[in-house]
N, C-alpha and C. Protein backbone atom coordinates (compact mmCIF):
# COMPACT_ATOMS: atom_id res chain seq x y z
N UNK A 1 -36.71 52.47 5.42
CA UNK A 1 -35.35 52.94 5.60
C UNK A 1 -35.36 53.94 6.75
N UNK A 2 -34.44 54.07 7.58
CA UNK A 2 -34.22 54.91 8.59
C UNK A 2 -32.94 55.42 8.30
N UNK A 3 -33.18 57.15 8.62
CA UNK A 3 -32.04 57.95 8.46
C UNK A 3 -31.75 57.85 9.53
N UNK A 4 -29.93 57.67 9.79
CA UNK A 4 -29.68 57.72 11.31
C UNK A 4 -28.83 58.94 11.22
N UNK A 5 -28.53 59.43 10.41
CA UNK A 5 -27.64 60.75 10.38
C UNK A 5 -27.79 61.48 8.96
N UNK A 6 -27.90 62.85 8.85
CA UNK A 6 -28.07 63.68 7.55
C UNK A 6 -27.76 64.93 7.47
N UNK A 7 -26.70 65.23 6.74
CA UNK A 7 -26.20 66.65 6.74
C UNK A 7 -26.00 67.15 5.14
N UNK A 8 -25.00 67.69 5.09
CA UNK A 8 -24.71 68.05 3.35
C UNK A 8 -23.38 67.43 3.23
N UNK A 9 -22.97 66.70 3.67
CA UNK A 9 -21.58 65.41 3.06
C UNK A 9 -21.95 64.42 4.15
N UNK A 10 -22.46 64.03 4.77
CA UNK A 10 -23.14 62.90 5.57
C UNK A 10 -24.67 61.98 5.19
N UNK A 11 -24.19 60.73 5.08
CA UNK A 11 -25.73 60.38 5.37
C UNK A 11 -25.57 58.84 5.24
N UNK A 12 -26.07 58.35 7.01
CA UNK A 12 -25.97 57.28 7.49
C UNK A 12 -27.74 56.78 7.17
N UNK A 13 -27.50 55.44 6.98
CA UNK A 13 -29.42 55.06 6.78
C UNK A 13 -29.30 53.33 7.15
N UNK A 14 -29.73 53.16 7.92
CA UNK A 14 -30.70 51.67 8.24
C UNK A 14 -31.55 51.08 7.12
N UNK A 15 -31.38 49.91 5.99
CA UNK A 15 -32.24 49.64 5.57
C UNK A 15 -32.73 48.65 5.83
N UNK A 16 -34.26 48.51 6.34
CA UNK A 16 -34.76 47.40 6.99
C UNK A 16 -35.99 46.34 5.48
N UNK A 17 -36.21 45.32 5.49
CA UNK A 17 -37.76 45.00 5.01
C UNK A 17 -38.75 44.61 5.80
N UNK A 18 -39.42 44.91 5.90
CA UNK A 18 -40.51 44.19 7.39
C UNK A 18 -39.63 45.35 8.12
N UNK A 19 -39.67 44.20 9.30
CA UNK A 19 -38.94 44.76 10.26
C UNK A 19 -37.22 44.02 10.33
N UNK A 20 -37.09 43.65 9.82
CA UNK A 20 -35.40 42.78 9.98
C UNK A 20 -34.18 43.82 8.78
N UNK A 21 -33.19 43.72 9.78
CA UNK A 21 -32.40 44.69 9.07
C UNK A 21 -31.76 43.83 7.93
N UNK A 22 -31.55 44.46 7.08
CA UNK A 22 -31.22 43.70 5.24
C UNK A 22 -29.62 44.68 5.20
N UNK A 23 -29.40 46.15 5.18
CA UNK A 23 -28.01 46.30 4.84
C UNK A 23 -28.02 48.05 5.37
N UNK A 24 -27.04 48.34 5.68
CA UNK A 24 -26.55 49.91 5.80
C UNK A 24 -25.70 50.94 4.62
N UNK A 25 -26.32 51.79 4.47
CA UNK A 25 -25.60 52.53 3.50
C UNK A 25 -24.83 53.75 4.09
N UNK A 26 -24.28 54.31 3.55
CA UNK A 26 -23.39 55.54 4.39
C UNK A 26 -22.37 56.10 3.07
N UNK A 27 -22.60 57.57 2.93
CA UNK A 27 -22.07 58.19 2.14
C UNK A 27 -21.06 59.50 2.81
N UNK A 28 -20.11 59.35 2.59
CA UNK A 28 -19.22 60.63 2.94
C UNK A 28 -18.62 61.47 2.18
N UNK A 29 -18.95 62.61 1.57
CA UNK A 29 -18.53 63.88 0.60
C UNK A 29 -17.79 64.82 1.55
N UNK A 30 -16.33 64.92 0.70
CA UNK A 30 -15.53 65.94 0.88
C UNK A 30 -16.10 67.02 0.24
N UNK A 31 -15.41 68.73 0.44
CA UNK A 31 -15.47 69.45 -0.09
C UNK A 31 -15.78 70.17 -1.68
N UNK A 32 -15.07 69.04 -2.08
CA UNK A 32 -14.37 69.27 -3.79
C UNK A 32 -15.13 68.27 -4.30
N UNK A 33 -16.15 67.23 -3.87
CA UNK A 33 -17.16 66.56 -4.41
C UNK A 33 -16.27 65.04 -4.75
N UNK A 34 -15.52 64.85 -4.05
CA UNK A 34 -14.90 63.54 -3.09
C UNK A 34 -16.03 62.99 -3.04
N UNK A 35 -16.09 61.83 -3.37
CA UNK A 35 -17.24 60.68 -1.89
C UNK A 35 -16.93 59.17 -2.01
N UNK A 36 -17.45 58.89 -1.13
CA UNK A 36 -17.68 57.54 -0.63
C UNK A 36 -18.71 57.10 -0.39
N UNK A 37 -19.09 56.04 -0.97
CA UNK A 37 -20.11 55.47 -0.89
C UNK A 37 -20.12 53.88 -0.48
N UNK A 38 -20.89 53.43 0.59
CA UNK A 38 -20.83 52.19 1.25
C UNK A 38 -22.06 51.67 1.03
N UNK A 39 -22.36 50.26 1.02
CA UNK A 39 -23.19 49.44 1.05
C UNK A 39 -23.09 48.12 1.63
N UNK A 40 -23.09 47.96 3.03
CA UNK A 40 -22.89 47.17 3.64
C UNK A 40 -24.61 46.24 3.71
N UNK A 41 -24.10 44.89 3.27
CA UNK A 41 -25.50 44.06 2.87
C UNK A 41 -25.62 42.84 3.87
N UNK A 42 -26.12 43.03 5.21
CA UNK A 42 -25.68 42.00 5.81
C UNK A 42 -26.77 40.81 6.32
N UNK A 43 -27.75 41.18 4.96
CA UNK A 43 -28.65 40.20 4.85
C UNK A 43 -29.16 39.82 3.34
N UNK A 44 -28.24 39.52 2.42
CA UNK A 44 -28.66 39.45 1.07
C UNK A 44 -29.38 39.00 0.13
N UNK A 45 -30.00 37.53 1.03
CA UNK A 45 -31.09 36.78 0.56
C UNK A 45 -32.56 37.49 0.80
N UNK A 46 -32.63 38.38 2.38
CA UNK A 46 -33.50 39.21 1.68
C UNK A 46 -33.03 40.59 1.35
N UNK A 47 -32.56 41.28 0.87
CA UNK A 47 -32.09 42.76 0.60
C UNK A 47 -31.59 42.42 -1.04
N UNK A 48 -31.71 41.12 -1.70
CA UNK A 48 -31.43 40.85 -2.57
C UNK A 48 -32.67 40.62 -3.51
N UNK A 49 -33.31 39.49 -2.61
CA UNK A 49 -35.18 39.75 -3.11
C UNK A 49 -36.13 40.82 -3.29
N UNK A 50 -35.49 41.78 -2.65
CA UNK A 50 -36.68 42.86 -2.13
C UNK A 50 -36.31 44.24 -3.03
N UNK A 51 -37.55 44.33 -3.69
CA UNK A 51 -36.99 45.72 -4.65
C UNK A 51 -37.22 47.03 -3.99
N UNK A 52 -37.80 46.67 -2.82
CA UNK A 52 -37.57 48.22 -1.73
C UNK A 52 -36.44 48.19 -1.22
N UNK A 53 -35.61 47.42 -0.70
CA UNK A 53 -34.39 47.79 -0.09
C UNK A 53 -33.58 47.84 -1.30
N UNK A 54 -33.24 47.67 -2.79
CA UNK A 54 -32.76 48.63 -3.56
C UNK A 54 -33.24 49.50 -4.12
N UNK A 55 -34.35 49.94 -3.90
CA UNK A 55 -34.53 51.16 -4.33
C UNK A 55 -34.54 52.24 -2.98
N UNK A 56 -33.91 52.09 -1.90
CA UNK A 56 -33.95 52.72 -0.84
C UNK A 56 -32.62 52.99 -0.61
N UNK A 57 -31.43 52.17 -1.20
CA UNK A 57 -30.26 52.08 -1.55
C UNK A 57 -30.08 52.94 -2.40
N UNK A 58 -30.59 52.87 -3.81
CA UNK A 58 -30.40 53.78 -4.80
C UNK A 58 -30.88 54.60 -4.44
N UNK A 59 -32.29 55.52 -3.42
CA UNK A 59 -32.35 56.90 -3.47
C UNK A 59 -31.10 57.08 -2.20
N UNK A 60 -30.40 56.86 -1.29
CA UNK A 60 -29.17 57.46 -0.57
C UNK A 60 -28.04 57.78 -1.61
N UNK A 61 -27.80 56.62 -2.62
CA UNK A 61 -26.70 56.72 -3.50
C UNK A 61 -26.94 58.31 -4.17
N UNK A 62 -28.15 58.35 -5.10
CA UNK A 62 -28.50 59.09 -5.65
C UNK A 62 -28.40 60.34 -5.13
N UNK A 63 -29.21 60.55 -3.80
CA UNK A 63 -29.07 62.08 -3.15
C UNK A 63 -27.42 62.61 -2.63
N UNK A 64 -26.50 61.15 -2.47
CA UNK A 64 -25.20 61.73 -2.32
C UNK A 64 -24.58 62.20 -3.47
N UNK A 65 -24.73 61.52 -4.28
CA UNK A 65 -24.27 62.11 -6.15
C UNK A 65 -24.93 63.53 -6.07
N UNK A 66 -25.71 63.79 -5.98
CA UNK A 66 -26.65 64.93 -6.24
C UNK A 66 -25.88 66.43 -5.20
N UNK A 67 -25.80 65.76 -4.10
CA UNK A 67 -24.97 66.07 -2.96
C UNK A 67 -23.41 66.67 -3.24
N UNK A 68 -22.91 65.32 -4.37
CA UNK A 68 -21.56 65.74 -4.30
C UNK A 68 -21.19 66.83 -5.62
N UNK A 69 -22.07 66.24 -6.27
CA UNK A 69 -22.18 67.55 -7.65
C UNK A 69 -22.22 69.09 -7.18
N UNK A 70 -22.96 69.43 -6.00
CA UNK A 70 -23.16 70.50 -5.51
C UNK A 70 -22.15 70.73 -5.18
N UNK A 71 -21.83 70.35 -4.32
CA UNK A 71 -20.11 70.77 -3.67
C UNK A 71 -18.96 71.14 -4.77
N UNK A 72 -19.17 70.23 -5.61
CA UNK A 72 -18.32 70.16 -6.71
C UNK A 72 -18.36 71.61 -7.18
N UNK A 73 -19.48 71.67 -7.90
CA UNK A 73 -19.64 73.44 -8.22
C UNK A 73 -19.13 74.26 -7.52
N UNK A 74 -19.54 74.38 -6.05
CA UNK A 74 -19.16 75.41 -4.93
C UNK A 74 -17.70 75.50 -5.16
N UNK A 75 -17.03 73.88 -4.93
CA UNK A 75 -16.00 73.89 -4.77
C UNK A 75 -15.13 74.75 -6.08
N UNK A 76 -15.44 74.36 -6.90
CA UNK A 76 -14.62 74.91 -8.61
C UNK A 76 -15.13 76.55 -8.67
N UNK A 77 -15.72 76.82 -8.09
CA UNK A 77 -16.22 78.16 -8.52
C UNK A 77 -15.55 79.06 -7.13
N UNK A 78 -15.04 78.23 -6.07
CA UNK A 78 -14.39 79.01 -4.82
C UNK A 78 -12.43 78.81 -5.49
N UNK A 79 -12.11 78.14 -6.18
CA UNK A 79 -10.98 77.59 -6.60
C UNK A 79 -10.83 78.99 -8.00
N UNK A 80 -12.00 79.10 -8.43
CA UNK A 80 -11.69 80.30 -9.97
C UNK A 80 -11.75 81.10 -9.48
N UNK A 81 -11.91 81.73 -7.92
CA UNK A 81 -11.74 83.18 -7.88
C UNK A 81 -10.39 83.40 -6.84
N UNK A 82 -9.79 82.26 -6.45
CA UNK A 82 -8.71 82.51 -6.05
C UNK A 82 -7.36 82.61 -6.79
């Protein structure tokens, strides 16, 4: 997997097997723990076979959940003191 972009509500990733690209993931978190989550699969026969390109899928999914929970807090705890 290749990260092509990574921040704290961003994260673009290349998932390849071998070398041939299988699908792109991309997660976008708002503030308030909003997100979006994409899985663009534009090779499914293999990205479908291959239990590394979902489990390379599921750790982006995962670190954006993880990602958006955080915010979430920040966010609710900047919202109770106003």
């Amino acid at each position: 997997m290749t990260i092509q972009q990574k921040n704290s509500r961003n994260i673009l990733a290349n998932i390849t097997i071998g070398e041939l690209p299988a699908a792109f993931v991309s997660s976008e978190i708002q503030e308030d723990g909003t997100m979006i989550l994409t899985c663009n699969v534009n090779n499914p026969g293999l990205f479908f076979s291959s239990e590394d390109g979902k489990k390379d899928a599921m750790a982006v999914f995962n670190e954006s959940i993880d990602a958006a929970k955080e915010l979430l807090v920040k966010y609710s705890e900047s919202e109770s003191i106003n």
